[in-house]
N, C-alpha and C. Protein backbone atom coordinates (compact mmCIF):
# COMPACT_ATOMS: atom_id res chain seq x y z
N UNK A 1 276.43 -29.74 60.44
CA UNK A 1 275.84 -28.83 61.41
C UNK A 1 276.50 -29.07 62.77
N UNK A 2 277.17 -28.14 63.42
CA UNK A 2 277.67 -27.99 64.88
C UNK A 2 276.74 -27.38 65.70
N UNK A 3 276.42 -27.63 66.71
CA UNK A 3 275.89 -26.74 68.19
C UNK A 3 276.88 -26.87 68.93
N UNK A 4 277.07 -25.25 69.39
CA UNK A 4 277.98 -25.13 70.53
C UNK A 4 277.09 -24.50 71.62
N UNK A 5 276.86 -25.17 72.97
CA UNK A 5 276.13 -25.02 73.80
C UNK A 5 277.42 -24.17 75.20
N UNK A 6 276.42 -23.40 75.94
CA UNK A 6 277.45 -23.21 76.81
C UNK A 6 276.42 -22.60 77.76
N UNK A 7 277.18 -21.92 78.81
CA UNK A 7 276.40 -21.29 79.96
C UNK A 7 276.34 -22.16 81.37
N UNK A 8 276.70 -23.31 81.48
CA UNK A 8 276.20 -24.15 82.80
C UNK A 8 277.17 -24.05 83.58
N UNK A 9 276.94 -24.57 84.39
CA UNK A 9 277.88 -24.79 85.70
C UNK A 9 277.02 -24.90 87.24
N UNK A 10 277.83 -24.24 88.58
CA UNK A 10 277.56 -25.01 89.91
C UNK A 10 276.32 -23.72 90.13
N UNK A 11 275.42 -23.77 90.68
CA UNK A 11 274.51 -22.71 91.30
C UNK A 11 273.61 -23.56 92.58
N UNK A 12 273.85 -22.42 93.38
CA UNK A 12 272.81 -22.80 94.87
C UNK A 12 271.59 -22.52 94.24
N UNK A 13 270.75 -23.69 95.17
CA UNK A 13 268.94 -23.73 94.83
C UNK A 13 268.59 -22.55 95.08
N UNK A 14 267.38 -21.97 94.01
CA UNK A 14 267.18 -20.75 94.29
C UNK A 14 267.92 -19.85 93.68
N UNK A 15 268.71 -20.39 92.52
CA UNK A 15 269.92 -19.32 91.91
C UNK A 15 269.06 -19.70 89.96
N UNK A 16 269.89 -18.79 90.15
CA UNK A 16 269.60 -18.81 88.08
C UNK A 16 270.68 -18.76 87.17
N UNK A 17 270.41 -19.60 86.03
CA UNK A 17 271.85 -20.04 85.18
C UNK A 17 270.85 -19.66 83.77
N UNK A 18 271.79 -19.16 82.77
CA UNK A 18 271.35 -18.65 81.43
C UNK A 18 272.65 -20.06 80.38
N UNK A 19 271.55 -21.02 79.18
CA UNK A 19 272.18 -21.66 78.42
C UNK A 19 272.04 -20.77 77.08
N UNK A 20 273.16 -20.93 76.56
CA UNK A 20 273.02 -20.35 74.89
C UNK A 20 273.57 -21.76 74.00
N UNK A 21 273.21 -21.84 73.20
CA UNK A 21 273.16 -22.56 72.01
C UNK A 21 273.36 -22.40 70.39
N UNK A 22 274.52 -21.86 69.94
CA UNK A 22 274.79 -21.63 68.76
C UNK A 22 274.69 -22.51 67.74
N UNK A 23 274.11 -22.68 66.26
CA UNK A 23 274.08 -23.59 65.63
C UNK A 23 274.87 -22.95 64.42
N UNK A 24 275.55 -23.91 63.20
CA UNK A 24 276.43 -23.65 62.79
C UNK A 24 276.49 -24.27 61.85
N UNK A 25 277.18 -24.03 60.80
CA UNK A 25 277.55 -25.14 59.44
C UNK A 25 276.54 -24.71 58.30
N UNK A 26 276.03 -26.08 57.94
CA UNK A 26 275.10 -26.09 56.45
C UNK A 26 273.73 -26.36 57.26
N UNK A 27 273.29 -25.11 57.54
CA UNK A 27 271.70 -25.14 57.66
C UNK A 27 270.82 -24.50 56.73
N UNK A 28 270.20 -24.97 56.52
CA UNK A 28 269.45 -24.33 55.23
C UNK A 28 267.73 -24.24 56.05
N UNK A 29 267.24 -25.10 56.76
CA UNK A 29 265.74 -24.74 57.07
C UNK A 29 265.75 -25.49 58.92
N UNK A 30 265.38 -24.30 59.59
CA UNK A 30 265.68 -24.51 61.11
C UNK A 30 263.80 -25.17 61.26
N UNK A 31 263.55 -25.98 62.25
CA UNK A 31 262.08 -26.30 62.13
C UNK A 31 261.90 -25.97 64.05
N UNK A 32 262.98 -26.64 64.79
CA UNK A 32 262.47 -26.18 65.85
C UNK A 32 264.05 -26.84 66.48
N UNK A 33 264.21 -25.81 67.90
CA UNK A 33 265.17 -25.69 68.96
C UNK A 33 264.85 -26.26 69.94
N UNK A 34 265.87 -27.06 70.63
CA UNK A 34 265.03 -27.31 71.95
C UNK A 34 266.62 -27.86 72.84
N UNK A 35 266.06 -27.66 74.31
CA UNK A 35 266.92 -28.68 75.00
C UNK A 35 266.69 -29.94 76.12
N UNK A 36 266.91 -30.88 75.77
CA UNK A 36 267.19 -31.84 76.77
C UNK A 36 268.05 -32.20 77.73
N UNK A 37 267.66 -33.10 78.84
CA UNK A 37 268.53 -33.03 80.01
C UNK A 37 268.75 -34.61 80.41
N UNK A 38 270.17 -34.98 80.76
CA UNK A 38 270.32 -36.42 81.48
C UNK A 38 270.41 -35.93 82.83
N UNK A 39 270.06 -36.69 83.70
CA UNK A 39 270.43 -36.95 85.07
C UNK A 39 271.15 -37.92 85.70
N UNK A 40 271.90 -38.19 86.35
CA UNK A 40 272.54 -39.06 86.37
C UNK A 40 271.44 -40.10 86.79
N UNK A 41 271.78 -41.51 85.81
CA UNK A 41 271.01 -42.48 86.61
C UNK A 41 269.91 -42.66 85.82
N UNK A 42 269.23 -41.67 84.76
CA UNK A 42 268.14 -41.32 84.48
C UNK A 42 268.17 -41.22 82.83
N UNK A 43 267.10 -41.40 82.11
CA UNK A 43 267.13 -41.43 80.47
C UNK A 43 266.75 -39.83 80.34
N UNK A 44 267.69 -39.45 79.37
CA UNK A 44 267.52 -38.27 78.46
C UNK A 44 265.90 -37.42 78.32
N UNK A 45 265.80 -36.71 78.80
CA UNK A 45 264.28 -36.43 78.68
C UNK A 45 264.45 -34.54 78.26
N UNK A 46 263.01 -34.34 77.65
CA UNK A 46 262.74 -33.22 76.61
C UNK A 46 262.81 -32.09 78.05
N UNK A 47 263.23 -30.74 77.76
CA UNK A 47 263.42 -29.77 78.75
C UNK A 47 262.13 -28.75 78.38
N UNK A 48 262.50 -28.63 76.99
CA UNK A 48 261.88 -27.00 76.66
C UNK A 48 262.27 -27.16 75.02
N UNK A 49 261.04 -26.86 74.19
CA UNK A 49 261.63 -26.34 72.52
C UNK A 49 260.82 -25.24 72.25
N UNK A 50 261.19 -24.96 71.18
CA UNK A 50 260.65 -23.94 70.64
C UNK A 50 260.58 -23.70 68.94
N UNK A 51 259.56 -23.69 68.26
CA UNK A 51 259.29 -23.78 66.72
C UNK A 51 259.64 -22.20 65.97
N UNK A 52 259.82 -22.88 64.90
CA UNK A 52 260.44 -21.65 64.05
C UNK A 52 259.37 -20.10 64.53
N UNK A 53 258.16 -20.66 64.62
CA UNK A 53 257.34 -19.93 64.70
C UNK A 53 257.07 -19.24 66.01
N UNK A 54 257.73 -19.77 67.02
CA UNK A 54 257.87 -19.09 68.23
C UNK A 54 256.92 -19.98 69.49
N UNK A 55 256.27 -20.93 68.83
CA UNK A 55 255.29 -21.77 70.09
C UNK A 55 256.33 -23.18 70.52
N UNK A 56 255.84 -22.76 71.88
CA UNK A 56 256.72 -23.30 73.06
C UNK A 56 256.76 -24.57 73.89
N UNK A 57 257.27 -25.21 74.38
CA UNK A 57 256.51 -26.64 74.90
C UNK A 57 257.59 -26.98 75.52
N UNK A 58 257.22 -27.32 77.46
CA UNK A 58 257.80 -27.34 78.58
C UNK A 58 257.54 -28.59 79.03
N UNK A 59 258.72 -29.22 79.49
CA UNK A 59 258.03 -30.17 80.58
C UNK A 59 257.72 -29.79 81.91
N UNK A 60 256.59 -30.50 82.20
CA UNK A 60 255.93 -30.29 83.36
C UNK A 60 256.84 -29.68 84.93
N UNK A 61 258.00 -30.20 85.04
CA UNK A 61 258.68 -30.16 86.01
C UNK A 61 259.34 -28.79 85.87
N UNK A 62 259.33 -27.76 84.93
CA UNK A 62 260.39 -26.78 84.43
C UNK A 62 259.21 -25.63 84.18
N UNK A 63 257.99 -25.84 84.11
CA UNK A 63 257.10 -24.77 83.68
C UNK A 63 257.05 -23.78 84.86
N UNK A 64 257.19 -22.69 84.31
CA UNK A 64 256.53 -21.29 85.63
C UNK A 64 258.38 -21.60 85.88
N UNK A 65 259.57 -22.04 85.37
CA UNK A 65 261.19 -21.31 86.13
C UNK A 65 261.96 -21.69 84.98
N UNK A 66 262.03 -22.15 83.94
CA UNK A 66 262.42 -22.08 82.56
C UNK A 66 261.68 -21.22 81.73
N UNK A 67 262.37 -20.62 80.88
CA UNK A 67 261.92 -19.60 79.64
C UNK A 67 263.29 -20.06 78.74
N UNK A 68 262.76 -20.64 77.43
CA UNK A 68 263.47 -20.78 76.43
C UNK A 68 262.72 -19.90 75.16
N UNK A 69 264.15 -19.21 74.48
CA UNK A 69 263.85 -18.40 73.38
C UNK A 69 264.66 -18.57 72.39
N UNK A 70 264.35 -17.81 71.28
CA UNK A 70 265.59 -18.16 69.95
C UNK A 70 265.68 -16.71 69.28
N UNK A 71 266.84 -16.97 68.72
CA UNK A 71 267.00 -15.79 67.62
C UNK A 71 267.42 -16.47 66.50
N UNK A 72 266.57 -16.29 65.26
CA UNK A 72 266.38 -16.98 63.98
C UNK A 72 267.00 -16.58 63.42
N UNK A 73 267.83 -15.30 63.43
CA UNK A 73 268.83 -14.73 62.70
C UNK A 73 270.43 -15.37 62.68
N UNK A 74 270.58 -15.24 64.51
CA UNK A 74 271.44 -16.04 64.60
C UNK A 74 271.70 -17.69 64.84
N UNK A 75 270.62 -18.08 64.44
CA UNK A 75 270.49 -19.60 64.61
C UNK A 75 271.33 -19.79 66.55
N UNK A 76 270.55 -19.35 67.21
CA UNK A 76 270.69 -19.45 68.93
C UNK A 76 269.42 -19.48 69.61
N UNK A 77 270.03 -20.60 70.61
CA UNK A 77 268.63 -20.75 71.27
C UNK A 77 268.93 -20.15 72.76
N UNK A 78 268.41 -20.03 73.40
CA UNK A 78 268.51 -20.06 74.95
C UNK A 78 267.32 -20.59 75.42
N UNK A 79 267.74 -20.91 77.11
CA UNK A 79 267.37 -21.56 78.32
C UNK A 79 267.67 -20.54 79.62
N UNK A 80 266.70 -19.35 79.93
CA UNK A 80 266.63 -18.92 81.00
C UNK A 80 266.19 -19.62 82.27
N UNK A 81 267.19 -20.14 83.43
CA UNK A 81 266.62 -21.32 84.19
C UNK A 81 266.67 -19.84 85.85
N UNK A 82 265.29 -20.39 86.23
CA UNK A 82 265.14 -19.96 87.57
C UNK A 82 264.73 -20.56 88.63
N UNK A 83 264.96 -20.11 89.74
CA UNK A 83 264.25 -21.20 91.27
C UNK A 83 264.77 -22.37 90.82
N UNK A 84 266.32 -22.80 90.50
CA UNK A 84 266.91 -23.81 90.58
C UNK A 84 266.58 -25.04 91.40
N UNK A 85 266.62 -26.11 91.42
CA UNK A 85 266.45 -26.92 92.35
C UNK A 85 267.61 -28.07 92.03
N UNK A 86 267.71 -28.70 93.00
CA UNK A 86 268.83 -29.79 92.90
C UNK A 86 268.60 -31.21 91.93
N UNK A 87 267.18 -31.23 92.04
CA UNK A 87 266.57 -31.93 91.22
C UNK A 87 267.03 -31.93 89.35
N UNK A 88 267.30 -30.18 89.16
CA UNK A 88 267.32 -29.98 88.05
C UNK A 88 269.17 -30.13 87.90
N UNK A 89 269.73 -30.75 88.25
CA UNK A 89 271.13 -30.83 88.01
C UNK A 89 271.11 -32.25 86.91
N UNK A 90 272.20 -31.98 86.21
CA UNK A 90 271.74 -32.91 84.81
C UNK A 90 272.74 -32.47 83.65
N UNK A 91 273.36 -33.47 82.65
CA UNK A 91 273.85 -32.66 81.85
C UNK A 91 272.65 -32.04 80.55
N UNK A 92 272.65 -30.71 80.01
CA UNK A 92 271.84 -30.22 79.53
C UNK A 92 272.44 -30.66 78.00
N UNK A 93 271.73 -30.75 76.92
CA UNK A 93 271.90 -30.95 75.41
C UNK A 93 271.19 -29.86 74.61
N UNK A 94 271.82 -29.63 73.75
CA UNK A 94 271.06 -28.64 72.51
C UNK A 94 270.27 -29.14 71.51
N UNK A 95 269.44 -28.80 70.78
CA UNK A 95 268.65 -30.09 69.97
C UNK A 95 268.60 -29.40 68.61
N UNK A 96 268.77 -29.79 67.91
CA UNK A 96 268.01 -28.79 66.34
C UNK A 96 267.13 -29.69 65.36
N UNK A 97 266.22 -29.25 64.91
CA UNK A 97 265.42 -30.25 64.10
C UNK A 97 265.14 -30.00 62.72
N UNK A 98 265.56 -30.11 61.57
CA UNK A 98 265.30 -29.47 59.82
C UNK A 98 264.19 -29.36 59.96
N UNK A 99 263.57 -28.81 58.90
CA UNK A 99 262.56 -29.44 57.86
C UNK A 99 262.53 -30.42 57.47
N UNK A 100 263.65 -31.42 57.22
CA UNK A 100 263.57 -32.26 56.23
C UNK A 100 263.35 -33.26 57.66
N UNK A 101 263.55 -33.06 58.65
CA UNK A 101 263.71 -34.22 59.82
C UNK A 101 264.76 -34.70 60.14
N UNK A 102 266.03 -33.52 59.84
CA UNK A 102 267.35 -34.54 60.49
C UNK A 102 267.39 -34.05 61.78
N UNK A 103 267.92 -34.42 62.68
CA UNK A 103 267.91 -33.91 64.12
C UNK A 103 269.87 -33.80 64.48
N UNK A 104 270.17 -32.84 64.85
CA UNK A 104 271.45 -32.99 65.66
C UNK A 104 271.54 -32.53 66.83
N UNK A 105 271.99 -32.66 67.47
CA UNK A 105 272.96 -32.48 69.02
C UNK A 105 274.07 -32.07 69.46
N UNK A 106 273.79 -30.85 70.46
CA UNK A 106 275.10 -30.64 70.66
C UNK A 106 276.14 -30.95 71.74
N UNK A 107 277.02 -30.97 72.04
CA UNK A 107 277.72 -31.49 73.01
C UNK A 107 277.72 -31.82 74.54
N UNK A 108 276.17 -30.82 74.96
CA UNK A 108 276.16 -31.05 76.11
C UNK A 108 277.10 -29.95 77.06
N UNK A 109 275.84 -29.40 77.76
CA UNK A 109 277.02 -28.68 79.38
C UNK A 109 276.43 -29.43 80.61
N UNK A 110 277.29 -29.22 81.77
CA UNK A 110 276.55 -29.37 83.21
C UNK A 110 275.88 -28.32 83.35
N UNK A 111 275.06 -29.14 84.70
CA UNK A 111 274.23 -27.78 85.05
C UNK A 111 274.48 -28.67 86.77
N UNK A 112 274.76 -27.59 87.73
CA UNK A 112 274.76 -28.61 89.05
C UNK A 112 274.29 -27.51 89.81
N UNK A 113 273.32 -28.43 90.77
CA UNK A 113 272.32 -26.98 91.31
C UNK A 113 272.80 -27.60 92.79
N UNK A 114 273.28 -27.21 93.56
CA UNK A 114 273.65 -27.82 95.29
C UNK A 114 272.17 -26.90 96.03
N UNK A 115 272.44 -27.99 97.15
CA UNK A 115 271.13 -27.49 98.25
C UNK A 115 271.75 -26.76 98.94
């Protein structure tokens, strides 16, 4: 299984950046999408997922200016990010989770939000 993540880069606070997330290979049962974020300096922490079934789960810091969605057809996730903040600069990760419980990752984009 590959994820190819893309969409990031430099945006002023107050700007909005769109992530997409393609998944790929031998998938046979998708259970849930999601993405995580490093900061520099800082441990890997949960952004936003989303279950086959469409229910959603934000971290606290991202609720009310993130909207993450999927299309099950095309095994893609997205990360609609708004009201940027500098805070939220970080490299972003793709997440995928089976049924069976294997988890992979995808390569990671920047995301750099300047004041």
């Amino acid at each position: 299984v590959q994820l190819q993540a893309s969409g990031g880069g430099l945006v002023q606070a107050g700007g909005s950046l769109r992530l997409s997330c393609v998944a790929s290979g031998s998938i046979f049962s998708i259970n849930a999408m999601g993405w995580y974020r490093r900061a520099p300096g800082k441990q890997r922490e949960l952004v936003a997922v989303i279950a086959r079934g469409g229910s959603t789960n934000y971290a606290d810091s991202v609720k009310g200016r993130f909207t993450i969605s999927r299309d099950n057809a095309k095994n893609t996730v997205f990360l609609e990010m708004n009201s940027l903040k500098p805070e939220d600069t970080a490299v972003y990760y793709c997440n995928l989770l089976t049924l069976s419980g294997n988890r992979y990752w995808g390569q990671g984009t920047q995301v750099t939000v300047s004041s």
